[in-house]
PDB file of N, CA and C in Angstrom:
ATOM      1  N   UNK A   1     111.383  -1.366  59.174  1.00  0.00           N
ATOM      2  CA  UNK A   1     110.089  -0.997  58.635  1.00  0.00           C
ATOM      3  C   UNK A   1     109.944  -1.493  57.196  1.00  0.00           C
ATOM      4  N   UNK A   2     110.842  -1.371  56.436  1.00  0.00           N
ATOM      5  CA  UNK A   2     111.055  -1.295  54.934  1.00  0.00           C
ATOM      6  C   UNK A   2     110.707  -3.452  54.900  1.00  0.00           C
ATOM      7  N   UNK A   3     111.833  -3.789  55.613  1.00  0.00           N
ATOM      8  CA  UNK A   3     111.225  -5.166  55.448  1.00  0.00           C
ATOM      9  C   UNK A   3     110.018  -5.829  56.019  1.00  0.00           C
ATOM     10  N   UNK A   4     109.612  -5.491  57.202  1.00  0.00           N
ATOM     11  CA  UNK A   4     107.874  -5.623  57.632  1.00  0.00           C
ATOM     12  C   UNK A   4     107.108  -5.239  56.363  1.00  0.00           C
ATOM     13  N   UNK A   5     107.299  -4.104  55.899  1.00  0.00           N
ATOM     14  CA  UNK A   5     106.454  -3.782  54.515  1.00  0.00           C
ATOM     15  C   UNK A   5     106.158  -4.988  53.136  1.00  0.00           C
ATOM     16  N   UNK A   6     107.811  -5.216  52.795  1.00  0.00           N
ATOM     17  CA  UNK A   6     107.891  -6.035  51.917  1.00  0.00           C
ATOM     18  C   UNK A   6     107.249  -7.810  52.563  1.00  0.00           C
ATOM     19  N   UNK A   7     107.233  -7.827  53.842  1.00  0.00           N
ATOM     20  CA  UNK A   7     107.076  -9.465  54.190  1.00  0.00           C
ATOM     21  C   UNK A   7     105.436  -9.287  53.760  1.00  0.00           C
ATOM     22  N   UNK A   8     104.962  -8.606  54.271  1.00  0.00           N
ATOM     23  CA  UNK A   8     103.185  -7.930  54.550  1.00  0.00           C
ATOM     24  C   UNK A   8     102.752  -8.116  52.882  1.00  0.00           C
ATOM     25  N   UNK A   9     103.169  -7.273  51.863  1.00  0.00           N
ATOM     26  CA  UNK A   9     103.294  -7.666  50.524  1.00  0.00           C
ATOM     27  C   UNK A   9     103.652  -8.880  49.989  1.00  0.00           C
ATOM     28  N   UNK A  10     104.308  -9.923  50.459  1.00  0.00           N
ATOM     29  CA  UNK A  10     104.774 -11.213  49.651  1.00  0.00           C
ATOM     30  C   UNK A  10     104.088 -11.979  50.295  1.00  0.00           C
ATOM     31  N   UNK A  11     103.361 -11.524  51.358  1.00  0.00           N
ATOM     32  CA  UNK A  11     102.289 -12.615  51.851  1.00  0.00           C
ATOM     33  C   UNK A  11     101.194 -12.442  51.227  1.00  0.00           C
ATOM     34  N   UNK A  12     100.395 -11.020  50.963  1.00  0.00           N
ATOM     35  CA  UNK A  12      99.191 -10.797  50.651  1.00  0.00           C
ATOM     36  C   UNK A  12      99.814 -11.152  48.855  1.00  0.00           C
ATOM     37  N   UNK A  13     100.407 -10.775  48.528  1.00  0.00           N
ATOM     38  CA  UNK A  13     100.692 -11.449  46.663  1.00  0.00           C
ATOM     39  C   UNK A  13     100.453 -12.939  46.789  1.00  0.00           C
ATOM     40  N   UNK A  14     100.935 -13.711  47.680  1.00  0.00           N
ATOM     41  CA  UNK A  14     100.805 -15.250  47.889  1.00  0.00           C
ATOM     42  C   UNK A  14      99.241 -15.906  47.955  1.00  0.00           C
ATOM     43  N   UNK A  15      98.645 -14.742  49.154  1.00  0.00           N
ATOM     44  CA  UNK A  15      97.323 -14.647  49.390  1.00  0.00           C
ATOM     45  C   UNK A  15      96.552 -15.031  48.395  1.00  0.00           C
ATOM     46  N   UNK A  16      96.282 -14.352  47.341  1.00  0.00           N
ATOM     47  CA  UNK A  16      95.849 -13.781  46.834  1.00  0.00           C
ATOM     48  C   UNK A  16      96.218 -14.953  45.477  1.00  0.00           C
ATOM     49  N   UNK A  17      97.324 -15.188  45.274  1.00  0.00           N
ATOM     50  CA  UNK A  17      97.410 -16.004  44.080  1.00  0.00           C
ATOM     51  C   UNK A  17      97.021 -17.616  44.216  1.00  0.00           C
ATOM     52  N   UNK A  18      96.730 -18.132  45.804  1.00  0.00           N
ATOM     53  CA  UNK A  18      95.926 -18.706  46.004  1.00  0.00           C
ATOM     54  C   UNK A  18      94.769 -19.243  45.968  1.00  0.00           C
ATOM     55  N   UNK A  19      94.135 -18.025  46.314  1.00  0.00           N
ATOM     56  CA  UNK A  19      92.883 -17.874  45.808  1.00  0.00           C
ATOM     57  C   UNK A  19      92.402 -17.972  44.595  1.00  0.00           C
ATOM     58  N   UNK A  20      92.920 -17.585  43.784  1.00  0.00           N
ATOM     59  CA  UNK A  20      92.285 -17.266  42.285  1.00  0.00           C
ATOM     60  C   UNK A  20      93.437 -18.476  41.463  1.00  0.00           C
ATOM     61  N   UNK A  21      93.845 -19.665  41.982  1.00  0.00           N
ATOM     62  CA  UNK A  21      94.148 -20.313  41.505  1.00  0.00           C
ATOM     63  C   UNK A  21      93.188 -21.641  41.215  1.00  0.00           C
ATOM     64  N   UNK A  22      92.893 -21.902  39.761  1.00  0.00           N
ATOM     65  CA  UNK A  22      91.903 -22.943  39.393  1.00  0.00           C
ATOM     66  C   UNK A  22      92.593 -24.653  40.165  1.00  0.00           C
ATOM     67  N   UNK A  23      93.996 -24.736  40.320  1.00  0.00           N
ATOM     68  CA  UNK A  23      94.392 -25.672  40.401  1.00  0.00           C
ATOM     69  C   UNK A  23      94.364 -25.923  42.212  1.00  0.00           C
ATOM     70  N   UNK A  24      94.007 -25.085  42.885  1.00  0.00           N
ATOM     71  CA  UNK A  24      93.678 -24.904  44.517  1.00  0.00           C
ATOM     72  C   UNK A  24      93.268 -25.929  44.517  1.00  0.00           C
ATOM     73  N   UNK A  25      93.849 -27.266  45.309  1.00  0.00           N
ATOM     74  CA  UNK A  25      92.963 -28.513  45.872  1.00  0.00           C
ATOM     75  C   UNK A  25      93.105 -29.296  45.217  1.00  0.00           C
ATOM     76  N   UNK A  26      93.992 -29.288  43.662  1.00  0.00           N
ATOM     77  CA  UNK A  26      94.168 -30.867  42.577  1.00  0.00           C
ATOM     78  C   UNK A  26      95.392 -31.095  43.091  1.00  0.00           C
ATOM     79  N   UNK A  27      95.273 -32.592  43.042  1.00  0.00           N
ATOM     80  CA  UNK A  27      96.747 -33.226  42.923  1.00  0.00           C
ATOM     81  C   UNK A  27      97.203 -32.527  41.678  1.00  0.00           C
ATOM     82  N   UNK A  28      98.983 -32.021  42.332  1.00  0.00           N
ATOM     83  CA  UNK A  28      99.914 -31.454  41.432  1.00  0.00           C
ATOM     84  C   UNK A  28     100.266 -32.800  40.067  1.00  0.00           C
ATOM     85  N   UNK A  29     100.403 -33.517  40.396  1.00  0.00           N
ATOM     86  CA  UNK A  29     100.364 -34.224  39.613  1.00  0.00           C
ATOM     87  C   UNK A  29      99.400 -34.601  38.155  1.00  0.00           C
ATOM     88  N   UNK A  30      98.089 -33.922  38.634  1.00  0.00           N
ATOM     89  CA  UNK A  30      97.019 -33.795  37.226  1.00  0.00           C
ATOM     90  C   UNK A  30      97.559 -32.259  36.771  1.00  0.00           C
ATOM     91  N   UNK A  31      98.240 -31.687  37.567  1.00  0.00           N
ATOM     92  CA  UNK A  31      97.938 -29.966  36.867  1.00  0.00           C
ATOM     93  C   UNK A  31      98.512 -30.179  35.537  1.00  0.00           C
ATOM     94  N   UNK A  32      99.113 -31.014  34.748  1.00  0.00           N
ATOM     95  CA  UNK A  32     100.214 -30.765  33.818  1.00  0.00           C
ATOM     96  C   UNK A  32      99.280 -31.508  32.689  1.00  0.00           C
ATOM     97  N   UNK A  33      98.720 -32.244  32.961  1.00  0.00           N
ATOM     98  CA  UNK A  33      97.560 -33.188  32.525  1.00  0.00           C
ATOM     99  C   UNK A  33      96.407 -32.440  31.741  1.00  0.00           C
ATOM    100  N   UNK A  34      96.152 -31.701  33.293  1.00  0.00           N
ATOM    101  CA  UNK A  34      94.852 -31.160  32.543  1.00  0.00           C
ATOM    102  C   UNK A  34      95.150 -29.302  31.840  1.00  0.00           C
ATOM    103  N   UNK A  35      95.799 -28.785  31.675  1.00  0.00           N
ATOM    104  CA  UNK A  35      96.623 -27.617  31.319  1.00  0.00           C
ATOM    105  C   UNK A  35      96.812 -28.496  29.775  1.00  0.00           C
ATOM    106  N   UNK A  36      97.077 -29.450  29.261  1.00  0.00           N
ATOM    107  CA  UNK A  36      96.992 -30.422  28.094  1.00  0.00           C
ATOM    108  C   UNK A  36      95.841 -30.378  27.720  1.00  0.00           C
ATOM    109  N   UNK A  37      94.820 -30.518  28.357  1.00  0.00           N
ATOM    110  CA  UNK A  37      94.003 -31.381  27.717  1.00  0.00           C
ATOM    111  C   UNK A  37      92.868 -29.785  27.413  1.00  0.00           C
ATOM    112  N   UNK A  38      93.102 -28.817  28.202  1.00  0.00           N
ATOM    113  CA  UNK A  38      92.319 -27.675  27.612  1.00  0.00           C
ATOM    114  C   UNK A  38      92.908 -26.931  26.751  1.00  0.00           C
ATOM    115  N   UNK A  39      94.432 -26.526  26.763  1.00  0.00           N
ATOM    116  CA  UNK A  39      94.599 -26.183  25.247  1.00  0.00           C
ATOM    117  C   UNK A  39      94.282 -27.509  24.060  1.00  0.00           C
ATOM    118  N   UNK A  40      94.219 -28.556  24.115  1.00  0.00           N
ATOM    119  CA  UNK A  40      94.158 -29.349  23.017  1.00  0.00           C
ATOM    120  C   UNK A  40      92.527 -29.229  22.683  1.00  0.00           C
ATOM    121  N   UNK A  41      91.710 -28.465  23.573  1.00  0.00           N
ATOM    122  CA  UNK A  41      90.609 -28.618  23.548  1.00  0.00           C
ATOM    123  C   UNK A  41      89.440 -27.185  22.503  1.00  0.00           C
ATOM    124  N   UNK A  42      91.127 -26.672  22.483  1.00  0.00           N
ATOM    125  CA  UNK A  42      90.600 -25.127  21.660  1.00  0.00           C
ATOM    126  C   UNK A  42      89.792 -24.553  22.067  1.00  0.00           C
ATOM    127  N   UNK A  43      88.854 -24.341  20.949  1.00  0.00           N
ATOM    128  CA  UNK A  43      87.673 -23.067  21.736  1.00  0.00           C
ATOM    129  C   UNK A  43      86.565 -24.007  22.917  1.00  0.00           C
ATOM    130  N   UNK A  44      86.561 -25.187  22.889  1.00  0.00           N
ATOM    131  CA  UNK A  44      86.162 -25.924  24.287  1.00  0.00           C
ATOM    132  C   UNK A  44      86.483 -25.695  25.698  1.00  0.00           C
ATOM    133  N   UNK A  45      87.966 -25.514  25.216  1.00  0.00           N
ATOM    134  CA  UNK A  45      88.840 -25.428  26.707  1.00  0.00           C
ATOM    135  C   UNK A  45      88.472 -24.162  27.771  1.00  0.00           C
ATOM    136  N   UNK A  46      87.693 -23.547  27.158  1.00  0.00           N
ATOM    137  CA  UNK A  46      86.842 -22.481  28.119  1.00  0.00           C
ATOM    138  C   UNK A  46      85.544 -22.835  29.214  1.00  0.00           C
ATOM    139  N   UNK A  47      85.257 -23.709  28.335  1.00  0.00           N
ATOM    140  CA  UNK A  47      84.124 -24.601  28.923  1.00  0.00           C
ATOM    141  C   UNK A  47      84.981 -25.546  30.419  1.00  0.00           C
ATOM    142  N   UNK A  48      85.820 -26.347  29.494  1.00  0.00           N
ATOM    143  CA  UNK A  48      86.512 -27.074  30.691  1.00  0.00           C
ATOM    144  C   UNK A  48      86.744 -26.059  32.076  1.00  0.00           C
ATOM    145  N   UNK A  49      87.291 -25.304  31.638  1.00  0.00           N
ATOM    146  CA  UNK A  49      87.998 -24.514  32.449  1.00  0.00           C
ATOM    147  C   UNK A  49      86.848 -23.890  33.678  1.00  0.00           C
ATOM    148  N   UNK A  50      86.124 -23.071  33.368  1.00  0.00           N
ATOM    149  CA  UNK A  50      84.800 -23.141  33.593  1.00  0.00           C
ATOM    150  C   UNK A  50      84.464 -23.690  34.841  1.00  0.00           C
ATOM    151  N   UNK A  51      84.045 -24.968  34.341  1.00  0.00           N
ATOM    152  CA  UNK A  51      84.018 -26.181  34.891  1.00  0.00           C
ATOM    153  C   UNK A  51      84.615 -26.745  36.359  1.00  0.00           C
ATOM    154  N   UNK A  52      85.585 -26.558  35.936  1.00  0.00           N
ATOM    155  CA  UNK A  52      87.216 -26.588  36.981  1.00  0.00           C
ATOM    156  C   UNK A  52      86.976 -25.416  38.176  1.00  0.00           C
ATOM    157  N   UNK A  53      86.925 -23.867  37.496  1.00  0.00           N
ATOM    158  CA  UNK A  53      86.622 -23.018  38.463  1.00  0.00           C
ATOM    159  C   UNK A  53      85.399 -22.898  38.767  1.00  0.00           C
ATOM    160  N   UNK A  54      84.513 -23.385  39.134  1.00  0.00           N
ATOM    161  CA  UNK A  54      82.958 -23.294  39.307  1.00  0.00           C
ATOM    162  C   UNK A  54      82.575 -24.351  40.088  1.00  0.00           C
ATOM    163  N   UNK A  55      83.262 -25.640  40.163  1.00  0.00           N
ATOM    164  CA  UNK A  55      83.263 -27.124  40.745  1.00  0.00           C
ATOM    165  C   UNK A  55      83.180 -26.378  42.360  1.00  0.00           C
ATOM    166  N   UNK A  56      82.144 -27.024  43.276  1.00  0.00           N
ATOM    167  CA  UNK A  56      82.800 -27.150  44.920  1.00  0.00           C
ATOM    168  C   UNK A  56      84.022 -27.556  45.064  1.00  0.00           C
ATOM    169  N   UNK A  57      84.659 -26.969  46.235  1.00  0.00           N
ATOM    170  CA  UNK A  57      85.967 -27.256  45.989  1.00  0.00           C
ATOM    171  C   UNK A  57      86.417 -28.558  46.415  1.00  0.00           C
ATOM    172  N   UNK A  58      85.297 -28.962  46.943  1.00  0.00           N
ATOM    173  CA  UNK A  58      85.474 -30.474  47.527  1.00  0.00           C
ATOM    174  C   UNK A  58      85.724 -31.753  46.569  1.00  0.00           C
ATOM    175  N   UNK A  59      84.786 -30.841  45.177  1.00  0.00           N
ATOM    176  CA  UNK A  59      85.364 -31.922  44.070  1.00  0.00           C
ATOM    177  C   UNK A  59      86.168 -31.630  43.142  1.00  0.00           C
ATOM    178  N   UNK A  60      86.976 -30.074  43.381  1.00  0.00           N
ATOM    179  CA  UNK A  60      87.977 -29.865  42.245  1.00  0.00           C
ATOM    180  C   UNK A  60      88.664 -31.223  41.315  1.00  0.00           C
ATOM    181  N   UNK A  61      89.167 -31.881  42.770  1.00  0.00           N
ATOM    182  CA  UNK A  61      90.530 -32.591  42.327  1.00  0.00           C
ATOM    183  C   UNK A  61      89.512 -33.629  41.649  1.00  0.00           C
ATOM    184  N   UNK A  62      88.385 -34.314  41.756  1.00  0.00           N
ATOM    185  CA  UNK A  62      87.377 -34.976  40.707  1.00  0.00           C
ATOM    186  C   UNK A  62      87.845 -34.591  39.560  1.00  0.00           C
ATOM    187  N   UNK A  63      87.005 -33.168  39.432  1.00  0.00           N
ATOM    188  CA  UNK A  63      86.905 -32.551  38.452  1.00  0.00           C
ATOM    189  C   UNK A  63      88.266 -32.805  37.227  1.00  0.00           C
ATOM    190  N   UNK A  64      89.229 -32.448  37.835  1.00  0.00           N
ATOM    191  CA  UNK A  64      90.604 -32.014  37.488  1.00  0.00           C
ATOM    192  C   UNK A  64      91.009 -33.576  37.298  1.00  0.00           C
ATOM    193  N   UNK A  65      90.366 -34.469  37.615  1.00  0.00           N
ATOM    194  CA  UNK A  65      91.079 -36.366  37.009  1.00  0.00           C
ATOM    195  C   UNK A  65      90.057 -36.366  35.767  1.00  0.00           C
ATOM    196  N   UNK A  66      88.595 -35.886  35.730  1.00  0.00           N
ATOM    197  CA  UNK A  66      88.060 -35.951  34.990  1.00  0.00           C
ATOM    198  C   UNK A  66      88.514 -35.492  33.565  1.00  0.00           C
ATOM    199  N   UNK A  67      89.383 -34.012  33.722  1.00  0.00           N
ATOM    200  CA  UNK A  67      89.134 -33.629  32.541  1.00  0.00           C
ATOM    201  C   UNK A  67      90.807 -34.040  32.035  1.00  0.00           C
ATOM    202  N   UNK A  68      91.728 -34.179  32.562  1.00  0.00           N
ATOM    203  CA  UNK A  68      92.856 -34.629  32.705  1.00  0.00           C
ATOM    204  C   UNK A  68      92.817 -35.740  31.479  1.00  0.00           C
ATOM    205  N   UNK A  69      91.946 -36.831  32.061  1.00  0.00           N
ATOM    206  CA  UNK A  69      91.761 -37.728  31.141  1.00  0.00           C
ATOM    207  C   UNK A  69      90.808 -38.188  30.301  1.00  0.00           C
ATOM    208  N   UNK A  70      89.851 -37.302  29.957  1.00  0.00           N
ATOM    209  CA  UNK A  70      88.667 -36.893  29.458  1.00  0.00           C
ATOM    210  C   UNK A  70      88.992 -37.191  27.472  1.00  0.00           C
ATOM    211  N   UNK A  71      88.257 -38.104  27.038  1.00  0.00           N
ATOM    212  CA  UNK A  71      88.252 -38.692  25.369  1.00  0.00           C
ATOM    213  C   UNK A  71      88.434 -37.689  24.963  1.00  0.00           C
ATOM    214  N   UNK A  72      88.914 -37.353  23.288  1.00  0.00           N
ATOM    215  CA  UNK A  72      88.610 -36.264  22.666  1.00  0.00           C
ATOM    216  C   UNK A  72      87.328 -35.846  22.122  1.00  0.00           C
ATOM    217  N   UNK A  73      86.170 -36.846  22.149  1.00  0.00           N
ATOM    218  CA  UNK A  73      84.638 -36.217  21.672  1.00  0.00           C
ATOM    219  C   UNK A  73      84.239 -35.107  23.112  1.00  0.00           C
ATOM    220  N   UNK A  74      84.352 -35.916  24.075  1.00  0.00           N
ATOM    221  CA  UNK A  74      83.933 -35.506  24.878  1.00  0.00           C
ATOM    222  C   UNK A  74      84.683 -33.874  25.357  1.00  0.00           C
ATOM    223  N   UNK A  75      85.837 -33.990  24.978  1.00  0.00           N
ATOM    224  CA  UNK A  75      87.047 -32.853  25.892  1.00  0.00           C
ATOM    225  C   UNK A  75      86.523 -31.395  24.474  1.00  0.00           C
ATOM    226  N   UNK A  76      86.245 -32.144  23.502  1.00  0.00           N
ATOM    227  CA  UNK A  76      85.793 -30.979  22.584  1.00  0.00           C
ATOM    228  C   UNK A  76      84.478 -30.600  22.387  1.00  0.00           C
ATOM    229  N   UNK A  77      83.653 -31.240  23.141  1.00  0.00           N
ATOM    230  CA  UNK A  77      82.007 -30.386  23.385  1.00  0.00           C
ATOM    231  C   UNK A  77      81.344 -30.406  24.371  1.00  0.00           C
ATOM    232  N   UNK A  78      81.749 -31.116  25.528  1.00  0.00           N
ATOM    233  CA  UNK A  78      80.859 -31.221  27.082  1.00  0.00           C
ATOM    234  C   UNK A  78      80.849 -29.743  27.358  1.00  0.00           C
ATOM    235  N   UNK A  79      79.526 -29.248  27.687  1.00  0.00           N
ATOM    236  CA  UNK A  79      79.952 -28.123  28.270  1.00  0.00           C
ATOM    237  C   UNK A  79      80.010 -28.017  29.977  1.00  0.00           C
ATOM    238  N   UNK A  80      80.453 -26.647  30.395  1.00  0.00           N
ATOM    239  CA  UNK A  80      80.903 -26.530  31.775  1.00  0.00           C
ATOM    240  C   UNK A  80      79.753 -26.853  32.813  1.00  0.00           C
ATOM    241  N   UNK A  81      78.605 -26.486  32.343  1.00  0.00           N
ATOM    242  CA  UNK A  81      77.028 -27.075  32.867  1.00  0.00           C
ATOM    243  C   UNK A  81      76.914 -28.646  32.642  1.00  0.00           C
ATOM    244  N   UNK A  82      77.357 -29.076  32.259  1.00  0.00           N
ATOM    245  CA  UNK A  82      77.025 -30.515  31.972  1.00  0.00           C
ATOM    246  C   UNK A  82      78.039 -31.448  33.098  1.00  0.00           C
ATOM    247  N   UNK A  83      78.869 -31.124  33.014  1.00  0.00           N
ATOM    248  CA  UNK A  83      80.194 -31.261  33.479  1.00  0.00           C
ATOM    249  C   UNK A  83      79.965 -31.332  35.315  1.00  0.00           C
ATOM    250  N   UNK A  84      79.662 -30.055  35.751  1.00  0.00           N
ATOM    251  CA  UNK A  84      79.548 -29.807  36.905  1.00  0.00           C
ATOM    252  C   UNK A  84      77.911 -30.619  37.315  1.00  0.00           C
ATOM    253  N   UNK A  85      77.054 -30.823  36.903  1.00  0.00           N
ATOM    254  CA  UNK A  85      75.651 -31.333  37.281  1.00  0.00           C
ATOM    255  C   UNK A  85      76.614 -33.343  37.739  1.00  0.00           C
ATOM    256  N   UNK A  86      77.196 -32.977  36.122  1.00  0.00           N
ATOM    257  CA  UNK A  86      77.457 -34.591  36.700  1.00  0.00           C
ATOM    258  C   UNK A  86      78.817 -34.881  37.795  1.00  0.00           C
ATOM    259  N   UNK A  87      79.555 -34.060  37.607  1.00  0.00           N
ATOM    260  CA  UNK A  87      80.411 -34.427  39.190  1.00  0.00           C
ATOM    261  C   UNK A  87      79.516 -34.107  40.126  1.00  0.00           C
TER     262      UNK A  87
END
C-alpha cells in the first residue's frame, strides 16, 4: 500500500512539474541559452519570460530560439505583446 501511495505521488509531482514548466516543448539544448539571456535581461526578463509562457505551444521552441539569441537592444525592451503578435 505504502509504495502504491508513494508511486501515485511521484507521478502526480512529475505531472504537474510538467505542466507548469516554461521550457515544455524547447529543444533542451536552447534551455541554457535562453535562462542567459533573461537574467542578462534584468527587469526585461519578465517580459521575455512572459512571452515564452503565453506563446502556443506549437511555437514555444520558436519562441525559445528567438529569445535564446535575441540582440541586446532588443532582449532589453521588446515587450511580451510584441514578441508573441510577431511569432
Amino acid at each position: 500500500m505504502k509504495i502504491r501511495n508513494l508511486f501515485f505521488a511521484t507521478l502526480l509531482a512529475g505531472m504537474i512539474s510538467c505542466q507548469t514548466s516554461p521550457y515544455k516543448g524547447v529543444d533542451t539544448q536552447l534551455v541554457p541559452l535562453v535562462e542567459q539571456t533573461i537574467e542578462a535581461a534584468g527587469t526585461n526578463g519578465a517580459q521575455l519570460r512572459t512571452a515564452l509562457d503565453s506563446i502556443n505551444p506549437e511555437y514555444r521552441n520558436g519562441m525559445a530560439f528567438l529569445i535564446a539569441y535575441m540582440p541586446k537592444g532588443d532582449r532589453d525592451t521588446l515587450s511580451a505583446d510584441f514578441l508573441v503578435q510577431q511569432v
